[in-house]
N, C-alpha and C. Protein backbone atom coordinates (compact mmCIF):
# COMPACT_ATOMS: atom_id res chain seq x y z
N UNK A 1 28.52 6.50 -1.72
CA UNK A 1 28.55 6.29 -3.16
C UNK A 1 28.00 4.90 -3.47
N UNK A 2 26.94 4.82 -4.42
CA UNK A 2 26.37 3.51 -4.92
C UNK A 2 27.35 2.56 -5.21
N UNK A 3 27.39 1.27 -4.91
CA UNK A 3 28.30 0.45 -5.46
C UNK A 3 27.60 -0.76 -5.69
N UNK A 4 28.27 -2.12 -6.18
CA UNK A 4 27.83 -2.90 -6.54
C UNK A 4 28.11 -4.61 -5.78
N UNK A 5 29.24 -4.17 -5.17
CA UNK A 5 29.30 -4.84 -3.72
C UNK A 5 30.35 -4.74 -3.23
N UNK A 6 30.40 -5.14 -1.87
CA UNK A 6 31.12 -4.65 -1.25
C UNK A 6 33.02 -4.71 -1.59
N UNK A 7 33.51 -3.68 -0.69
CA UNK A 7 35.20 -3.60 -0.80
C UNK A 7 35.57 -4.91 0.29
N UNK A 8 36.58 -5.69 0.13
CA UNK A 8 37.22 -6.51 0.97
C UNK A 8 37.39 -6.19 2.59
N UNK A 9 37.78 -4.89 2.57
CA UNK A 9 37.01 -4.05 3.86
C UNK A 9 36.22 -4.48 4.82
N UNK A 10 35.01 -3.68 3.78
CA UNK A 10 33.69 -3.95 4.10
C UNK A 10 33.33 -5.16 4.51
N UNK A 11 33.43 -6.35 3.68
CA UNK A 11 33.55 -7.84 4.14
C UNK A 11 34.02 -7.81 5.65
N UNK A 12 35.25 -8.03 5.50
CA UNK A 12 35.82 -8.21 6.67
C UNK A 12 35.35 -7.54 8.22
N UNK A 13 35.68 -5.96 8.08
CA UNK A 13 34.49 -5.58 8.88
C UNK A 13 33.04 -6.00 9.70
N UNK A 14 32.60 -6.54 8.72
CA UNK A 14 31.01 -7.10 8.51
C UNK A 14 31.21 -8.26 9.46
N UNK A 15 31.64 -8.98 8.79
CA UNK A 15 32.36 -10.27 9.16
C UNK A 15 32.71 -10.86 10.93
N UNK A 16 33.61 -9.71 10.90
CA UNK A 16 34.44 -10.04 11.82
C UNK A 16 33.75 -8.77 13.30
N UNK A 17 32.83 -8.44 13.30
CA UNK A 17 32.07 -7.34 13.92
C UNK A 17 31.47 -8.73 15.17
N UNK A 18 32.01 -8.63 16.45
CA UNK A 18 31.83 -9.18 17.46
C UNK A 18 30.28 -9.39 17.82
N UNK A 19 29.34 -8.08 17.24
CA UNK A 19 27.91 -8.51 17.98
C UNK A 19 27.27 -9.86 17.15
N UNK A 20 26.90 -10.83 18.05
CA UNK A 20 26.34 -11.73 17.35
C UNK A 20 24.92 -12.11 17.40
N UNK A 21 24.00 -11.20 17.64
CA UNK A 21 22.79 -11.10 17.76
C UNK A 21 22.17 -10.68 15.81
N UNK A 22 21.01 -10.33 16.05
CA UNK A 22 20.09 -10.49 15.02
C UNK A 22 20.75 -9.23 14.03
N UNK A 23 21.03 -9.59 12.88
CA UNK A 23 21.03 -8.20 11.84
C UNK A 23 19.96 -8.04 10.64
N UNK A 24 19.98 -6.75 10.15
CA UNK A 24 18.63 -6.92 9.26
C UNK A 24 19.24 -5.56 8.15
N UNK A 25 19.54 -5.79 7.46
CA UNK A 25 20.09 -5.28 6.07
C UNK A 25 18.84 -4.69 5.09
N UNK A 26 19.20 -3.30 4.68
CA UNK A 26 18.53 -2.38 4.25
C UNK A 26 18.91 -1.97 3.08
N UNK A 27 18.59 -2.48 1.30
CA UNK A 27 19.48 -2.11 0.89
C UNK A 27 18.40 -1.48 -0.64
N UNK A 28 19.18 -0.40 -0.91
CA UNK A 28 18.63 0.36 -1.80
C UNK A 28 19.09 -0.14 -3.12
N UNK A 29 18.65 -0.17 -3.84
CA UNK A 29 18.48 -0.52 -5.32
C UNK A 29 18.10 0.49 -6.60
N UNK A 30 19.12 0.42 -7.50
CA UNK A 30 18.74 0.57 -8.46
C UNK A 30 19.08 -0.13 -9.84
N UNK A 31 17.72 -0.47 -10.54
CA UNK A 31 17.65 -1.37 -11.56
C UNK A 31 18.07 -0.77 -13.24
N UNK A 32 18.82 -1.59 -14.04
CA UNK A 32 19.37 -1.47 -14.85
C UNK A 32 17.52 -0.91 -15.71
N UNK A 33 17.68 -0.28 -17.04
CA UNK A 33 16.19 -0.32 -17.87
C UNK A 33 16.04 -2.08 -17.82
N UNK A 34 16.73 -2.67 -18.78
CA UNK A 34 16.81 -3.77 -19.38
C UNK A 34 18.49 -4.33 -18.48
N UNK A 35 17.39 -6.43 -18.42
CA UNK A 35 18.39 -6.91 -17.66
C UNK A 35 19.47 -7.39 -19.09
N UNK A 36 20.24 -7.24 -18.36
CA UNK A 36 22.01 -7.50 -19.26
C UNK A 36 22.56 -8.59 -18.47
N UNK A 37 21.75 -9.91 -18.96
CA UNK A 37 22.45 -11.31 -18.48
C UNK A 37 23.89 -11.94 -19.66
N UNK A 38 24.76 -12.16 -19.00
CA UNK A 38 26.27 -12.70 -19.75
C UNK A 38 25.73 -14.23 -20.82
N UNK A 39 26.73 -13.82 -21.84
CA UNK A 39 26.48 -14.68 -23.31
C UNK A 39 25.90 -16.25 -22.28
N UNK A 40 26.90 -16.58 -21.66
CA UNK A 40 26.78 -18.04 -21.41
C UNK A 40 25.70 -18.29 -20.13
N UNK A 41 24.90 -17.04 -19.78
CA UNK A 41 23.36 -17.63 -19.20
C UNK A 41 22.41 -17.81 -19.74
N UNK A 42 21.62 -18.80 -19.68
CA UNK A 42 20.24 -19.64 -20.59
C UNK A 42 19.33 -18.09 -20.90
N UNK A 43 19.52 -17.20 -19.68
CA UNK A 43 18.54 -16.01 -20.26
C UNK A 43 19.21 -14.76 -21.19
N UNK A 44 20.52 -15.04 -21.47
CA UNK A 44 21.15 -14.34 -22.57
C UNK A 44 20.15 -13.84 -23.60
N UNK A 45 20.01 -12.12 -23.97
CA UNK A 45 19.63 -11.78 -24.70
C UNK A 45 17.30 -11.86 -24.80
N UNK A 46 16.98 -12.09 -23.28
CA UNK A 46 15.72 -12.37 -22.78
C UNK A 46 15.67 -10.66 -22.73
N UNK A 47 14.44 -10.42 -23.32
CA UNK A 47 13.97 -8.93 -23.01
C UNK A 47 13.03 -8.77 -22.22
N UNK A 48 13.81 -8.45 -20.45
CA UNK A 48 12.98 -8.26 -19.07
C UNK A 48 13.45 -6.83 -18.73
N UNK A 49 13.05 -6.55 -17.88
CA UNK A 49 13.33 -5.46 -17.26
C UNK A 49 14.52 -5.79 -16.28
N UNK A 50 15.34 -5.17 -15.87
CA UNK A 50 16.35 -5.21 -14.49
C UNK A 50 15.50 -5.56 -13.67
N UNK A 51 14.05 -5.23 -13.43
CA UNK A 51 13.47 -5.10 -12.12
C UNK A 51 12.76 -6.55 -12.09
N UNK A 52 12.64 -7.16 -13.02
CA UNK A 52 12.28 -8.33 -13.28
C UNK A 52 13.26 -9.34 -13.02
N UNK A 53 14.41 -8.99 -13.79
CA UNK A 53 15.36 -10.21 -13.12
C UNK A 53 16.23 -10.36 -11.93
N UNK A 54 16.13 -8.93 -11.19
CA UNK A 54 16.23 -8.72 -9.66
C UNK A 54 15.01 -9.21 -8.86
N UNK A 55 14.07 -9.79 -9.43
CA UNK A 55 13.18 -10.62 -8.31
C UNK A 55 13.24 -11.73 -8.67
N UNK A 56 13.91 -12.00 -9.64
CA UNK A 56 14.00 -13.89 -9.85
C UNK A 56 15.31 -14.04 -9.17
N UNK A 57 16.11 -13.24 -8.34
CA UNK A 57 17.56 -13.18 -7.28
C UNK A 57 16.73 -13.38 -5.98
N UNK A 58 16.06 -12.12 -5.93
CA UNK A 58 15.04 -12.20 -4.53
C UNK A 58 14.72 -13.23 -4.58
N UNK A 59 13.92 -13.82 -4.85
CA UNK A 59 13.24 -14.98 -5.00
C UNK A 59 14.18 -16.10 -4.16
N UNK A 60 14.99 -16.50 -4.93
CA UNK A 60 15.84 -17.23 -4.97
C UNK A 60 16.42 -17.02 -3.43
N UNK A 61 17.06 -16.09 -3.13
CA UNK A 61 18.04 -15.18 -2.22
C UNK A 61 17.29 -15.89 -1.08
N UNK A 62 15.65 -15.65 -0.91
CA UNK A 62 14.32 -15.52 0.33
C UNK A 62 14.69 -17.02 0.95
N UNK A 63 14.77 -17.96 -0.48
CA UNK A 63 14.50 -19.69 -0.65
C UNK A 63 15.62 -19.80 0.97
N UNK A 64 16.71 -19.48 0.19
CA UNK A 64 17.95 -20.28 0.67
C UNK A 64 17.98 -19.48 1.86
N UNK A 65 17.77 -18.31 2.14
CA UNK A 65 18.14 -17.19 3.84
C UNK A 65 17.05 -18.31 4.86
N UNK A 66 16.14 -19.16 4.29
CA UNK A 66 15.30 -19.28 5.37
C UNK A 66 15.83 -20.60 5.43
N UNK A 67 16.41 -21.01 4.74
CA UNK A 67 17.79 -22.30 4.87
C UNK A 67 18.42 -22.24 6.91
N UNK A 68 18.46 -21.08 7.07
CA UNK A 68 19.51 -20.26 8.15
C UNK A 68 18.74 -19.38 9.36
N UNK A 69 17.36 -19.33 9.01
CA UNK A 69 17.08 -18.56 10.11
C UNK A 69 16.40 -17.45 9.32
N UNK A 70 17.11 -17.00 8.18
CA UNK A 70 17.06 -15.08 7.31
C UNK A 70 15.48 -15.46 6.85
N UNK A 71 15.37 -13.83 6.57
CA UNK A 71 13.65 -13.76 6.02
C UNK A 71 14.20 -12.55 5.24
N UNK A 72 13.47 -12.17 4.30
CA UNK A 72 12.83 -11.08 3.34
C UNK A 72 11.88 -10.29 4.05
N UNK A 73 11.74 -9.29 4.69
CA UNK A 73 10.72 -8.50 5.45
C UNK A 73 9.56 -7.68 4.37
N UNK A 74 11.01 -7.50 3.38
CA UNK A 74 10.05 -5.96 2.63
C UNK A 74 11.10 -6.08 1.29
N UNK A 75 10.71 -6.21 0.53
CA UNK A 75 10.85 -6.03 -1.15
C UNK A 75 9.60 -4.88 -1.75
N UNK A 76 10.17 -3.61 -1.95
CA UNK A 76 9.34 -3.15 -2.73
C UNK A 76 9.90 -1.98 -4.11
N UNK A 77 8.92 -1.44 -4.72
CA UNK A 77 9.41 -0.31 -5.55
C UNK A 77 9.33 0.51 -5.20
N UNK A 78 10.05 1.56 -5.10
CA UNK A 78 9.62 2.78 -5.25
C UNK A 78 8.69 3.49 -5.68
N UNK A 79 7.90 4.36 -4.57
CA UNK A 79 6.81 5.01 -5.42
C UNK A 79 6.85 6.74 -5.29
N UNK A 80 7.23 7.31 -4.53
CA UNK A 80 7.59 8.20 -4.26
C UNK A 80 8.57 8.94 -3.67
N UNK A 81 8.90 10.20 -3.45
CA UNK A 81 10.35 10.40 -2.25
C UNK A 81 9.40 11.09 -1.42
N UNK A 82 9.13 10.97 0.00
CA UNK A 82 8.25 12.03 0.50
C UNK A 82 8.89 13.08 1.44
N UNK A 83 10.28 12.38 1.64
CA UNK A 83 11.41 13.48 2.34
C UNK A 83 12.64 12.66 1.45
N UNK A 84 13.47 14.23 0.99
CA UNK A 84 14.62 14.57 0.49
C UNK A 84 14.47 13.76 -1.17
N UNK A 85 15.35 13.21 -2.07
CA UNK A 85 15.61 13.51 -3.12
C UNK A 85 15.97 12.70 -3.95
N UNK A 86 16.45 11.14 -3.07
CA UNK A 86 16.72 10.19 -3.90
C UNK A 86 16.52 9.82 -5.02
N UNK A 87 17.51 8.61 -5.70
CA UNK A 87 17.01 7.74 -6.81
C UNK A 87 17.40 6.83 -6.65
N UNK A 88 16.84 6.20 -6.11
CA UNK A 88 16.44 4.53 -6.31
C UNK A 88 15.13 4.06 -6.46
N UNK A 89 15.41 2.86 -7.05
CA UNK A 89 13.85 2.35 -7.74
C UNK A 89 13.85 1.33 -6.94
N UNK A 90 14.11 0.55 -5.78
CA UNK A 90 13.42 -0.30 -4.89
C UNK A 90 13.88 -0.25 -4.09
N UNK A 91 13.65 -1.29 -2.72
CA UNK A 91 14.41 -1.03 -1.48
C UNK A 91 13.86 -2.78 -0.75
N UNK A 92 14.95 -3.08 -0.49
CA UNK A 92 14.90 -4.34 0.18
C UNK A 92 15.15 -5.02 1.27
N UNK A 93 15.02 -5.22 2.16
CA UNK A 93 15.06 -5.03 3.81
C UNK A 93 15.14 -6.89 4.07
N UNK A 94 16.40 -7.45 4.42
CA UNK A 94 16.28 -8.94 4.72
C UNK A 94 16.82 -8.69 6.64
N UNK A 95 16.18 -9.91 6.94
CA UNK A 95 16.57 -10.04 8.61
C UNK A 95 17.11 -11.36 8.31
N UNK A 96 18.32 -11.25 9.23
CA UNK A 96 18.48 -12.94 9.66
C UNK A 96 19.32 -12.97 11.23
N UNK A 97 19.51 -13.84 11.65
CA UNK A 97 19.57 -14.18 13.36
C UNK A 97 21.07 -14.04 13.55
N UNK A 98 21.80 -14.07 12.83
CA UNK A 98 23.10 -13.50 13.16
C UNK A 98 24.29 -13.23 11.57
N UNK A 99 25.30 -12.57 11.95
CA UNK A 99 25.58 -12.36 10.38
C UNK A 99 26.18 -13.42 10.32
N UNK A 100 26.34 -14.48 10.72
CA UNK A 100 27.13 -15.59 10.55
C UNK A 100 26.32 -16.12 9.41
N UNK A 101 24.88 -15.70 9.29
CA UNK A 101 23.28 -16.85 8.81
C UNK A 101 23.29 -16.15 7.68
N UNK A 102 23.68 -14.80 7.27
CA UNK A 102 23.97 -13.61 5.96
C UNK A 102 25.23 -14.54 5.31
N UNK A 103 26.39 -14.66 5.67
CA UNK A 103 27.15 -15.39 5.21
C UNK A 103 27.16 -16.64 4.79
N UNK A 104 26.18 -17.64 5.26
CA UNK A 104 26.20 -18.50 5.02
C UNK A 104 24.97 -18.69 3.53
N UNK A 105 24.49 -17.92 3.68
CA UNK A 105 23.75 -17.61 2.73
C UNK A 105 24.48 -17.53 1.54
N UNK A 106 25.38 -16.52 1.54
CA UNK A 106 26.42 -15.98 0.46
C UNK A 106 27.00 -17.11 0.10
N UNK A 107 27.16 -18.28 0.50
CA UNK A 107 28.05 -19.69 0.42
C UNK A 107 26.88 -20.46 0.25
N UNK A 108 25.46 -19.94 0.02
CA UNK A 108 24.78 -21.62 -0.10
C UNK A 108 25.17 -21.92 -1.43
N UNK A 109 24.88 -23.21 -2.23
CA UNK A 109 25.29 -23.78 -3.33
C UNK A 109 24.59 -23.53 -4.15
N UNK A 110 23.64 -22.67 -4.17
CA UNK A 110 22.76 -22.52 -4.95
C UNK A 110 23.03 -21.04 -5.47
N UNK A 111 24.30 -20.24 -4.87
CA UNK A 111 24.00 -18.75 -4.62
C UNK A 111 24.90 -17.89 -5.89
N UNK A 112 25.84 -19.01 -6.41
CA UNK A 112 26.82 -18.78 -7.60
C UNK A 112 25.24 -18.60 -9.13
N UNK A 113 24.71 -19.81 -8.94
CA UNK A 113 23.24 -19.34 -10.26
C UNK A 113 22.29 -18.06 -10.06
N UNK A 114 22.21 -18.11 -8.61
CA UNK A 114 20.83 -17.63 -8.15
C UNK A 114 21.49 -15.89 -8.79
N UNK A 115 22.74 -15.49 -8.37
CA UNK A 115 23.63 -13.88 -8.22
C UNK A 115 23.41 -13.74 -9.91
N UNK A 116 23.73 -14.93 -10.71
CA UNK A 116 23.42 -14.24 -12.55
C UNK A 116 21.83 -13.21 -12.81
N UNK A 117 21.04 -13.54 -11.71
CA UNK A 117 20.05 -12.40 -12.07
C UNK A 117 19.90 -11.24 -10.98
N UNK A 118 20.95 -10.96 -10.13
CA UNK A 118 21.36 -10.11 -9.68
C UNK A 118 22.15 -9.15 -10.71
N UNK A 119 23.07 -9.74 -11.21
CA UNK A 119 24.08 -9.20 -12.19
C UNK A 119 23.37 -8.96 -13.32
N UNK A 120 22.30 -9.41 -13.84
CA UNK A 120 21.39 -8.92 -14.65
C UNK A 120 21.00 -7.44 -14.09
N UNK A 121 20.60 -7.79 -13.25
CA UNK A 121 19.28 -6.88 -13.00
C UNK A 121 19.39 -5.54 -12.58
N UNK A 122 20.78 -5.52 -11.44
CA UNK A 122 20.65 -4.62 -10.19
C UNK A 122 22.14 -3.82 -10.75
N UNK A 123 21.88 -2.28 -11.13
CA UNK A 123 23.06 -1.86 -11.55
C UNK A 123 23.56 -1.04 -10.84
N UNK A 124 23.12 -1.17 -9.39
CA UNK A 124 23.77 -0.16 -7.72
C UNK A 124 23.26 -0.53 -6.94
N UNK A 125 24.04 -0.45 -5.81
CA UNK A 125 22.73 -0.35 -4.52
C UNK A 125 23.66 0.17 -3.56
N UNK A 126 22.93 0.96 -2.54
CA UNK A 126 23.76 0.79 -1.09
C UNK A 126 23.06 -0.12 -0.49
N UNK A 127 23.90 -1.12 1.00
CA UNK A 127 23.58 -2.02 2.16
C UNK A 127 23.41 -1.20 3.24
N UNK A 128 23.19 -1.37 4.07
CA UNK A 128 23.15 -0.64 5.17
C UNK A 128 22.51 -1.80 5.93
N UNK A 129 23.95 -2.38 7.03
CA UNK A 129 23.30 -3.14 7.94
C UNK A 129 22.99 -2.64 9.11
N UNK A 130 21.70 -2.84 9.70
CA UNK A 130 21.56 -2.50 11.64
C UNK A 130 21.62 -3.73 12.11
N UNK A 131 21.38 -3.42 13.71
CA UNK A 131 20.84 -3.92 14.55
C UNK A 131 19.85 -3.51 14.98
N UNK A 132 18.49 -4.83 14.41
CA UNK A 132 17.35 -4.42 14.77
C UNK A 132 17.12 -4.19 16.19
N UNK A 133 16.21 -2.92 17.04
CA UNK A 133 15.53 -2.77 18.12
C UNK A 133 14.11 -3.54 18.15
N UNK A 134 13.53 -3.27 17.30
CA UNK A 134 12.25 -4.26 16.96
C UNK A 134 12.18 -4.43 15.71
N UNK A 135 11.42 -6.01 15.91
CA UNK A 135 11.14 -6.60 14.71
C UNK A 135 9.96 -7.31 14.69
N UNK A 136 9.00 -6.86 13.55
CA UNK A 136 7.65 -7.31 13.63
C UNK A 136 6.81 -6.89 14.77
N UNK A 137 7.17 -5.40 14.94
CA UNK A 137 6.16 -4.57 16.04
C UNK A 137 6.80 -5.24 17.52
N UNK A 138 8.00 -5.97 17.55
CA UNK A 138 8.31 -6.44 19.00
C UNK A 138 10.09 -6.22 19.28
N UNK A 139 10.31 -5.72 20.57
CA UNK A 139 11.31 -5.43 21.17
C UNK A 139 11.84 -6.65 20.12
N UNK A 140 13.48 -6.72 20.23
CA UNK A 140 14.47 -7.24 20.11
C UNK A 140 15.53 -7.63 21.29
């Protein structure tokens, strides 16, 4: 079921998951029509698209993951389903070198401003973390 982030659970889980090698997070998206930023953000009442102010998060999100090691692999839209049935309108794929480097991310100081155009923008998604086998056409 789409959600909007994770259960305390889930955290913890995530978190506390012993492998400490490379993870790379897969996460489906879907964008509001129009972003719905809160009275007291400077872009209150700005007429963008969700999909617009979910890449001024990306954006942002890419800056600080490479703070840690993390990269952005693949940000894209949706253009078709070519097997089965979905709906989602983008899909976003970040790597970083251990989930310790995902978390720390979540805590950079920058990450409380950067999430207001998340919360604009992005009105579901599922995560889905692996463990990459290869990355960038090479073993892992």
């Amino acid at each position: 079921m789409p959600a909007f982030q994770p259960t305390a659970d889930q955290f913890r889980a995530f978190r506390d998951d012993p492998h400490d090698g490379p993870v790379a997070q897969v996460n489906l998206l879907k964008f509001r029509v129009k972003a719905e930023y809160g009275p007291d953000d400077p872009e209150h009442g700005e007429a963008i698209s969700g999909e617009a102010a979910y890449m001024r998060y990306s954006e942002a999100f890419t800056e600080a993951a490479k703070e840690v090691g993390g990269s952005t692999l693949l940000l894209a839209s949706t253009e078709r389903y070519f097997i089965g049935q979905g709906d989602w309108d983008g899909v976003l794929v970040n790597h970083f070198p251990t989930r310790q480097a995902f978390i720390a991310t979540l805590n950079h100081k920058d990450y409380k401003s950067m999430s207001r155009h998340r919360e604009a923008g992005l009105l579901c998604q599922e995560l889905i973390v692996t463990r990459p086998s290869w990355v960038n056409g090479e073993k892992t």
